[in-house]
N, C-alpha and C. Protein backbone atom coordinates (compact mmCIF):
# COMPACT_ATOMS: atom_id res chain seq x y z
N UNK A 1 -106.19 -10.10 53.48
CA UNK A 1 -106.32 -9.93 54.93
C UNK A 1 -105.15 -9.07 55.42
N UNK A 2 -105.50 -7.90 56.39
CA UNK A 2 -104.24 -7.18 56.59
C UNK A 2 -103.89 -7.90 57.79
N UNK A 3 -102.82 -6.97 59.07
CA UNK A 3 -102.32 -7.61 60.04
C UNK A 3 -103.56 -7.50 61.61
N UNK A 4 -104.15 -6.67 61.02
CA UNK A 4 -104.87 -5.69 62.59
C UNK A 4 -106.26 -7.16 61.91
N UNK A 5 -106.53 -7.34 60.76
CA UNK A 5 -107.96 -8.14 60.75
C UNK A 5 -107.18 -9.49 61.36
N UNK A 6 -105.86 -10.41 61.10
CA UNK A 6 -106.06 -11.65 61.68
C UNK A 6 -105.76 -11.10 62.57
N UNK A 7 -105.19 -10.67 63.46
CA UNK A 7 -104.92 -10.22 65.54
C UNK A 7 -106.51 -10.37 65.83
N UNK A 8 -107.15 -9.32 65.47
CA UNK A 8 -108.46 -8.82 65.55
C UNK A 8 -109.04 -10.24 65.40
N UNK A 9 -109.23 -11.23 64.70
CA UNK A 9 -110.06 -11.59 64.30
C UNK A 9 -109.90 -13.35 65.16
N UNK A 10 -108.58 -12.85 65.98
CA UNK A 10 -107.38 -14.18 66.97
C UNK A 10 -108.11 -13.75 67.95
N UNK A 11 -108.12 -12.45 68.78
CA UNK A 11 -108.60 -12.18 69.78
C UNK A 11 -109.92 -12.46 70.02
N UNK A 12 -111.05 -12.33 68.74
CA UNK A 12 -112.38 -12.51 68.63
C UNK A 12 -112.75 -13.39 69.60
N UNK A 13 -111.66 -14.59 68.83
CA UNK A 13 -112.12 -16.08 69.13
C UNK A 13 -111.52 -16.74 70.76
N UNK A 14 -110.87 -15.60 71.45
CA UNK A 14 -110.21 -16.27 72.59
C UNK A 14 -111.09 -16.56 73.75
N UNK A 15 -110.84 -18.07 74.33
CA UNK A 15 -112.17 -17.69 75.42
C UNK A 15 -111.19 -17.79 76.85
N UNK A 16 -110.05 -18.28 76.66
CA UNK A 16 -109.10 -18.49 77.80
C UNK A 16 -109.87 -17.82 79.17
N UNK A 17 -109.80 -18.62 79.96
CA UNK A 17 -110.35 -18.25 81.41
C UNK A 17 -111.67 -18.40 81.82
N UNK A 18 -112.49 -18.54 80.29
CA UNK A 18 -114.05 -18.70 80.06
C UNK A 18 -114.31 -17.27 80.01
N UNK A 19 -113.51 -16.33 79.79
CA UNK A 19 -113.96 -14.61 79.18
C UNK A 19 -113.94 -14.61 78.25
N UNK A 20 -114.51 -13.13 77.89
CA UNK A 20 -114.21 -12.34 76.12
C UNK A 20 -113.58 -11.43 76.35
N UNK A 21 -112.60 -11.36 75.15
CA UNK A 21 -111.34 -10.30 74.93
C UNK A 21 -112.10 -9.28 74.15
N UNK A 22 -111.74 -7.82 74.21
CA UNK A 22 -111.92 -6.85 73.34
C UNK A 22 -110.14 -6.53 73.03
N UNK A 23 -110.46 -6.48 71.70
CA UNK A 23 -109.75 -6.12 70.80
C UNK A 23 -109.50 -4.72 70.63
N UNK A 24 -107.84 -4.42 70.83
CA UNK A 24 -107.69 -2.13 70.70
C UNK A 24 -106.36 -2.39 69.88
N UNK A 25 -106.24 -1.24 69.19
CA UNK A 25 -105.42 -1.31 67.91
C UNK A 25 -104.77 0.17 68.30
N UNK A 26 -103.68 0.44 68.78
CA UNK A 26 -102.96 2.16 69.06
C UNK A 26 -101.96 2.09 69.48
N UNK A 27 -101.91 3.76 69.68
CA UNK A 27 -100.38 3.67 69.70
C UNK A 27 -100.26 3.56 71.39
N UNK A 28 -99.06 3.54 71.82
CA UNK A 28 -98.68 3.34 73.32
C UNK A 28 -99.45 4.30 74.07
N UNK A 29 -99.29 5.88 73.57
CA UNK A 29 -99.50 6.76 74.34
C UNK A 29 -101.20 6.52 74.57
N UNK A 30 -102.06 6.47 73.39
CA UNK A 30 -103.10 6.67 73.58
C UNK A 30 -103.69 5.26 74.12
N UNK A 31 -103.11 4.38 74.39
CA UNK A 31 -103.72 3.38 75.08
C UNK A 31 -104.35 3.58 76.99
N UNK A 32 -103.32 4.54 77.24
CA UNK A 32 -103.52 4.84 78.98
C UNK A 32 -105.00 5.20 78.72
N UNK A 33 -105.15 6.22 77.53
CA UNK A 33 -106.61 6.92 77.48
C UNK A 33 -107.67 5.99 77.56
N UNK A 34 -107.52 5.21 76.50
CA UNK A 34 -108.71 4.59 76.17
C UNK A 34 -109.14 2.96 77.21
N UNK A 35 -107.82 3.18 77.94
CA UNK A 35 -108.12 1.98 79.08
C UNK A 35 -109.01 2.65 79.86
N UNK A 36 -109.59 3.51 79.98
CA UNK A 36 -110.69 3.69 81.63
C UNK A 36 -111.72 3.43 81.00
N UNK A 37 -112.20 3.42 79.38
CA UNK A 37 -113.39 3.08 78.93
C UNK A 37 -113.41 1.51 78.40
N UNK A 38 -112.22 1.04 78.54
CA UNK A 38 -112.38 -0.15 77.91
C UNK A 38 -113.15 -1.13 78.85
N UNK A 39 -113.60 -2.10 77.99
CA UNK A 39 -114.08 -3.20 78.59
C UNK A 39 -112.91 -4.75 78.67
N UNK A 40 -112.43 -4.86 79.93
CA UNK A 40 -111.67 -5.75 80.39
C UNK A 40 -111.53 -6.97 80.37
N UNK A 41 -111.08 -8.22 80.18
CA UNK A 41 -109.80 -8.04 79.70
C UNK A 41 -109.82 -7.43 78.36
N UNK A 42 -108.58 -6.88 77.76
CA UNK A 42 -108.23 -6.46 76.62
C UNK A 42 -106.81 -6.66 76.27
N UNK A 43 -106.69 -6.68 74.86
CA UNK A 43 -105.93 -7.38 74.18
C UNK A 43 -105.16 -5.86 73.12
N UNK A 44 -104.55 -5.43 73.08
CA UNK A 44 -103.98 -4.29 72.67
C UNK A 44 -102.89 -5.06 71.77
N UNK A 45 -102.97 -4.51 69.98
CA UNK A 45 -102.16 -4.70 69.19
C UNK A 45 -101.51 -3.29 69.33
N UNK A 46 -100.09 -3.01 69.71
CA UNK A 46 -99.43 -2.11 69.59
C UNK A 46 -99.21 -1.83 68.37
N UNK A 47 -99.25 0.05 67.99
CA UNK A 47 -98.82 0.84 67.03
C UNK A 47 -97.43 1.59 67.50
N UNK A 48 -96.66 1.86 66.21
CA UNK A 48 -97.16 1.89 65.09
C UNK A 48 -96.47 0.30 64.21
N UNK A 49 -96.80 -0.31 63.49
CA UNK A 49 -97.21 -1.73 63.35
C UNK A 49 -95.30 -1.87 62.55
N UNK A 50 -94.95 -2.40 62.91
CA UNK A 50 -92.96 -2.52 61.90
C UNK A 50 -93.41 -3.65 61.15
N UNK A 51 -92.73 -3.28 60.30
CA UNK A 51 -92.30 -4.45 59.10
C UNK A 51 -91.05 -4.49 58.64
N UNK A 52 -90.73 -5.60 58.29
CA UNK A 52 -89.58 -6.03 57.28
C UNK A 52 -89.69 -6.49 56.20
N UNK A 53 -89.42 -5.65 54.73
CA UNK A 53 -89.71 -6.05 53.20
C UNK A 53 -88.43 -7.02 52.88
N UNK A 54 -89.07 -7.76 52.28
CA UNK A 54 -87.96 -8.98 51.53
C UNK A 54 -88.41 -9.07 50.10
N UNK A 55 -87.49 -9.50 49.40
CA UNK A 55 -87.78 -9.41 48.00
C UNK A 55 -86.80 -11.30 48.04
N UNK A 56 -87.79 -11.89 47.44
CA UNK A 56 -87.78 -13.34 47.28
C UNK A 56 -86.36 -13.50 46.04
N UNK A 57 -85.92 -14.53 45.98
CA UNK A 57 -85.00 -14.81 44.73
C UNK A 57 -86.04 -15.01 43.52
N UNK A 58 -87.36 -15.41 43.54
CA UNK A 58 -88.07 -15.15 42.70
C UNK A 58 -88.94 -14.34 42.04
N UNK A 59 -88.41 -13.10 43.16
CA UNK A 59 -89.13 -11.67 42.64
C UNK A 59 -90.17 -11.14 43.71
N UNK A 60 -90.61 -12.21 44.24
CA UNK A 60 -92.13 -11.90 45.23
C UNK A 60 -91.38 -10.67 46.48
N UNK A 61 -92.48 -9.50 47.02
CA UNK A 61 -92.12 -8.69 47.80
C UNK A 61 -93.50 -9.37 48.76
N UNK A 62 -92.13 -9.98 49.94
CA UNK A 62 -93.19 -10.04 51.30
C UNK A 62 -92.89 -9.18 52.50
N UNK A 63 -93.55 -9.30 53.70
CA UNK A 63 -93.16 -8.42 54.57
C UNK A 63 -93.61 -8.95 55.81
N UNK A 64 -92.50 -9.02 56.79
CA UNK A 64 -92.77 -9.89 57.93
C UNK A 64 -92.89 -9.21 58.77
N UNK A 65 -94.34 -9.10 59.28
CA UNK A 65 -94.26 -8.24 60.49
C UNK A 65 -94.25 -8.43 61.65
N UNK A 66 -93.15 -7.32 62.81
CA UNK A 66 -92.89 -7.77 64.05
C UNK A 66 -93.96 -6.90 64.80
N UNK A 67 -94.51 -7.37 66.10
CA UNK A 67 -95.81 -7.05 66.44
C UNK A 67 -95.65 -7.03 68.17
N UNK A 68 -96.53 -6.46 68.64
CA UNK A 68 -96.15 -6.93 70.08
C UNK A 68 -97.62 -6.37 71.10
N UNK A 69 -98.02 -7.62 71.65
CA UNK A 69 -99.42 -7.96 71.78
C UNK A 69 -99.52 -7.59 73.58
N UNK A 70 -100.38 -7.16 73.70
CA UNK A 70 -100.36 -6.39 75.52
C UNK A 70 -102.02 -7.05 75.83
N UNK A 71 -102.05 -8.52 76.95
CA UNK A 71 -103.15 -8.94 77.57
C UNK A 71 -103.06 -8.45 78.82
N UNK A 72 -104.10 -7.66 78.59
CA UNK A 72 -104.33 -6.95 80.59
C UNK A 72 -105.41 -7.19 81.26
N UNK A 73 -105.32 -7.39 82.07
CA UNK A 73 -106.61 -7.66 82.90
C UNK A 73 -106.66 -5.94 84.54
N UNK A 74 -108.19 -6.15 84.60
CA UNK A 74 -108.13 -4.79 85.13
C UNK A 74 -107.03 -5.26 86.86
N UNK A 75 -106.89 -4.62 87.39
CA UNK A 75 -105.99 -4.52 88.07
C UNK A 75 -105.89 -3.13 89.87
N UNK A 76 -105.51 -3.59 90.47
CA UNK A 76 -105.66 -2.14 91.69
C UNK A 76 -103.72 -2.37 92.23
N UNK A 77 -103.70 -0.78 92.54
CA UNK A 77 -102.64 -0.85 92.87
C UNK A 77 -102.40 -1.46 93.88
N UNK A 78 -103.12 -1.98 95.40
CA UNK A 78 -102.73 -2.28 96.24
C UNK A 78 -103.15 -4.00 96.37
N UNK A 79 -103.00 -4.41 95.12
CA UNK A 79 -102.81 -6.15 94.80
C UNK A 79 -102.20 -6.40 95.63
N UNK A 80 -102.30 -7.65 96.10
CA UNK A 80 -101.28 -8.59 97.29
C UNK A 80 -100.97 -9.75 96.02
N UNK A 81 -99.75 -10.11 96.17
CA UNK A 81 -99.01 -11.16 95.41
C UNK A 81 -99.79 -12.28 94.89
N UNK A 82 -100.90 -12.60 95.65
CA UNK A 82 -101.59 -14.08 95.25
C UNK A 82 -103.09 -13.44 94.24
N UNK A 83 -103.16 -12.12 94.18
CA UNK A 83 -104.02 -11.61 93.45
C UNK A 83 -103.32 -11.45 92.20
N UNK A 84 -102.06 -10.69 92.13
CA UNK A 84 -101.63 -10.22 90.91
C UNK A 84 -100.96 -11.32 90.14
N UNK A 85 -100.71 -12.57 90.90
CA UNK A 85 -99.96 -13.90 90.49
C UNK A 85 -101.45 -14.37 89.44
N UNK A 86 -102.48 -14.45 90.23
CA UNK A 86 -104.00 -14.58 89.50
C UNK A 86 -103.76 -14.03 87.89
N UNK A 87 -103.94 -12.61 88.23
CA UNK A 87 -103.93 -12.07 86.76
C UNK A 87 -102.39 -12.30 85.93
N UNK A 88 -101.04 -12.50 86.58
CA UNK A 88 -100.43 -13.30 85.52
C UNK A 88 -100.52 -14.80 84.63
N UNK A 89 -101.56 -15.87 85.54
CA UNK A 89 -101.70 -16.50 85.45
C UNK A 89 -102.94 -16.53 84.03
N UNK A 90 -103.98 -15.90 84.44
CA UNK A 90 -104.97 -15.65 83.38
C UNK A 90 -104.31 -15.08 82.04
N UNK A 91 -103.60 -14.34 82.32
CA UNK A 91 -102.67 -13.79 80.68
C UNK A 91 -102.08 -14.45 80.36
N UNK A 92 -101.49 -15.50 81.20
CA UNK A 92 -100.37 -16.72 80.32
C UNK A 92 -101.20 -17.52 79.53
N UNK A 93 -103.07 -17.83 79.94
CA UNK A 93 -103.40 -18.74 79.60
C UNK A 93 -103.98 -18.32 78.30
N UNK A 94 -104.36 -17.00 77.95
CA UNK A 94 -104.81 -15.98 76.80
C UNK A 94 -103.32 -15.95 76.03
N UNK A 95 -102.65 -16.02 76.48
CA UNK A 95 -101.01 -15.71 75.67
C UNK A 95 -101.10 -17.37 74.82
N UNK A 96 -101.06 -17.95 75.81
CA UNK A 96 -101.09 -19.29 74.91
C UNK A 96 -101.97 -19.94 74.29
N UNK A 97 -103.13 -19.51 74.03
CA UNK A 97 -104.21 -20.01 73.27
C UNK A 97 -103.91 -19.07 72.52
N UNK A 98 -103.68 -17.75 72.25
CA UNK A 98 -103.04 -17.08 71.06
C UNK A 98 -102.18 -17.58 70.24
N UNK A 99 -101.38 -17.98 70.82
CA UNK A 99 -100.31 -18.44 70.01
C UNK A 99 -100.46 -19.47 69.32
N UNK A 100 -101.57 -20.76 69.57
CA UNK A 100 -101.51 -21.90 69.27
C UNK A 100 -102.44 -21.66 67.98
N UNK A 101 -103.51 -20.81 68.39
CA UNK A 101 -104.66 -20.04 67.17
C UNK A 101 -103.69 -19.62 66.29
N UNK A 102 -102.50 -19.10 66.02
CA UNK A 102 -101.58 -18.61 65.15
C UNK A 102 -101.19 -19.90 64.22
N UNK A 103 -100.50 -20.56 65.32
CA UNK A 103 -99.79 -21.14 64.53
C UNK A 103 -100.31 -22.57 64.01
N UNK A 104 -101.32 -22.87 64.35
CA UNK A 104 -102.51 -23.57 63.36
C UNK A 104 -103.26 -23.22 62.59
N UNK A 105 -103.22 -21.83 62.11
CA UNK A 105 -103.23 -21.10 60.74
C UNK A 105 -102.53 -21.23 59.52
N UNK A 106 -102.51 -22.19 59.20
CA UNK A 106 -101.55 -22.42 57.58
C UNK A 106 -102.21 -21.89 56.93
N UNK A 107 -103.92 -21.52 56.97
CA UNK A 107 -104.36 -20.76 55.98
C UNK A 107 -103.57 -19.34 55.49
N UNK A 108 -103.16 -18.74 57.13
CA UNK A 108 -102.89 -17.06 56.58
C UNK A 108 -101.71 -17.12 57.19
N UNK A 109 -100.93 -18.10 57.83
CA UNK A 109 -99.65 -17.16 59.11
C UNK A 109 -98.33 -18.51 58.22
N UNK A 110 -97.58 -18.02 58.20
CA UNK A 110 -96.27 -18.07 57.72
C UNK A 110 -94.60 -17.67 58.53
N UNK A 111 -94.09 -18.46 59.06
CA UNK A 111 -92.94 -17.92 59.95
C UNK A 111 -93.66 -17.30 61.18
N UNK A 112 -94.27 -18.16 61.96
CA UNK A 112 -94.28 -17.01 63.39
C UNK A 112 -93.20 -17.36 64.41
N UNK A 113 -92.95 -16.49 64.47
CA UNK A 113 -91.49 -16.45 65.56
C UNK A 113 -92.09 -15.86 67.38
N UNK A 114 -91.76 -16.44 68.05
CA UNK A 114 -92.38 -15.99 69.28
C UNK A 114 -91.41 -15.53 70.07
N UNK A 115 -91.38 -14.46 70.69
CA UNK A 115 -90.53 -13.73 71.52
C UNK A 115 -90.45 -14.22 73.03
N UNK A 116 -89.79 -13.50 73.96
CA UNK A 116 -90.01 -13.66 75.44
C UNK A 116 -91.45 -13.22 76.01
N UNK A 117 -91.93 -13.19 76.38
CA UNK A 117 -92.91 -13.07 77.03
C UNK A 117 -92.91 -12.40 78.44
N UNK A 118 -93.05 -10.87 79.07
CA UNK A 118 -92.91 -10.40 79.93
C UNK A 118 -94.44 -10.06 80.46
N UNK A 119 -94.03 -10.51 81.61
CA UNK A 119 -95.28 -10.24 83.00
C UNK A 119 -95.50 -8.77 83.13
N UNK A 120 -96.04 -8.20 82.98
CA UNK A 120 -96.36 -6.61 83.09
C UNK A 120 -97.50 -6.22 84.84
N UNK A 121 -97.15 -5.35 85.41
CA UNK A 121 -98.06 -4.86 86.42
C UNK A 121 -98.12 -3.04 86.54
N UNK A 122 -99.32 -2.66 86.46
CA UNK A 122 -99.49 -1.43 86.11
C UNK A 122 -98.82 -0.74 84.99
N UNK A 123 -99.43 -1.71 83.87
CA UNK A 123 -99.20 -1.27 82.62
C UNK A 123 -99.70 -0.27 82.28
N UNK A 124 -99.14 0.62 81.32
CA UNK A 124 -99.04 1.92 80.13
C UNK A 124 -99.94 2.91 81.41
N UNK A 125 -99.42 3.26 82.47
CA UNK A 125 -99.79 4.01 83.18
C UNK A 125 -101.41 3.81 84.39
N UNK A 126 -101.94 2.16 83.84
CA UNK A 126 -103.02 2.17 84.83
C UNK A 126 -102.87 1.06 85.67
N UNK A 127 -103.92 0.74 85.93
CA UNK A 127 -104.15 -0.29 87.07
C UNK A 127 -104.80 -1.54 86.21
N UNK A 128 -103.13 -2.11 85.21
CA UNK A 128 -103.65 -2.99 84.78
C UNK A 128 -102.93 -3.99 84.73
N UNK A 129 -103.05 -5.54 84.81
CA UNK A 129 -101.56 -6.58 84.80
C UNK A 129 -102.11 -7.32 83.71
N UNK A 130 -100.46 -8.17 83.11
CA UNK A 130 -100.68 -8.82 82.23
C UNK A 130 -100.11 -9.29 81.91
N UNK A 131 -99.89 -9.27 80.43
CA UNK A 131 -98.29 -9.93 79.79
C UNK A 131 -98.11 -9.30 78.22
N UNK A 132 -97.04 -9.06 77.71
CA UNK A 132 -96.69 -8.66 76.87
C UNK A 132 -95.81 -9.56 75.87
N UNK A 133 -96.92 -10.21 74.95
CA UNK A 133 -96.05 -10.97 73.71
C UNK A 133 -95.03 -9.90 72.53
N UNK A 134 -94.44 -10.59 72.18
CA UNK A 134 -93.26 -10.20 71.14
C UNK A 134 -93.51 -11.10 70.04
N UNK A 135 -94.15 -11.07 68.97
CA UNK A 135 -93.70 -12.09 67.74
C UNK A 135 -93.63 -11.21 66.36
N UNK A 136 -93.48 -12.39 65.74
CA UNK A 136 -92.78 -11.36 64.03
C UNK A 136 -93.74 -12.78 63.42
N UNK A 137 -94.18 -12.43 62.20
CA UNK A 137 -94.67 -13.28 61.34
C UNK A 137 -95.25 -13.00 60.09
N UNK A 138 -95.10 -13.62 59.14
CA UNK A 138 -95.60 -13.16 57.71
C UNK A 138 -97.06 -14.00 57.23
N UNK A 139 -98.01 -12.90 56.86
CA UNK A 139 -99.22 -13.59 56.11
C UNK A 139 -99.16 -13.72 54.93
N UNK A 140 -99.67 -15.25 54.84
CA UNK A 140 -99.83 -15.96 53.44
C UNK A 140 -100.63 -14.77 52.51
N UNK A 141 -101.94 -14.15 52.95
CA UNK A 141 -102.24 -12.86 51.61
C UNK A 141 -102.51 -12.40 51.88
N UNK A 142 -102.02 -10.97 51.98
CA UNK A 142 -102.18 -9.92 52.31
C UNK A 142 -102.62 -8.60 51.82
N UNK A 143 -103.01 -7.72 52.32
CA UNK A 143 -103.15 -6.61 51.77
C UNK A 143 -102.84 -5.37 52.56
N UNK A 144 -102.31 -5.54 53.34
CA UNK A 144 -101.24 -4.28 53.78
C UNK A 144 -101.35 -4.12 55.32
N UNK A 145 -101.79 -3.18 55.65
CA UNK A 145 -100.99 -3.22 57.44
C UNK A 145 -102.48 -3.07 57.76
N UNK A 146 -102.99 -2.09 57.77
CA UNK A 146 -104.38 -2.08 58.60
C UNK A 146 -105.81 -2.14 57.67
């Protein structure tokens, strides 16, 4: 299993809010693009994907990768506070059913480390709010990044 199939395959299953997430895999720049066609909310695994190689005292080469996950919901610039509080609220609740889907994975997830968690509004250039996870974590078997 690489890193983009379990994200991909975390997001599948999210129903937080009683929605469906679509799943986008890119780099920063080309995300502004492909937000006017996307279908909302969306769940963006940022590129390009980092890792850290370790070489075990017993020889094994693993690699822990740090990742950083963007839930947006569509969004207008002229939100009033109790609207855009809404859509932080809906991303906290997708942020944390993510996380919990992770880390009740003993099948594939190993060390997940969870970062700060920042509230985002008119993200990567549109009219979108959300939140932006930070974690690092290593899969039990892998087969490479994408």
């Amino acid at each position: 299993m690489t890193i983009k199939q379990l994200i991909s395959g975390k997001v599948a299953l999210l129903t937080a809010n009683g929605e469906t997430y679509t799943f986008l895999h890119s780099e920063s720049e080309y995300q502004n693009m492909i937000s006017d066609e996307a279908v909302f909310p969306c769940v963006y695994l940022d590129m390009p994907m980092k890792f850290k190689p370790v070489i075990t005292p017993s020889g094994m080469y693993q690699m822990t990768y740090i990742c950083y996950l963007l839930v947006v919901f569509k969004s207008e610039l002229d939100d009033n506070d109790t609207q855009q509080e809404t859509i932080f609220v809906k991303a906290q609740n997708a942020v944390r059913q993510f996380i919990l889907s992770l880390d009740s994975d003993t099948d594939n997830v190993r060390d997940l480390v969870i970062g700060e968690v920042v509230q985002v509004q008119n993200a990567i250039g549109s009219n979108l709010g959300g939140a932006v996870l930070p974690f690092s974590l290593r899969i039990i078997n892998y087969d490479g990044i994408c």
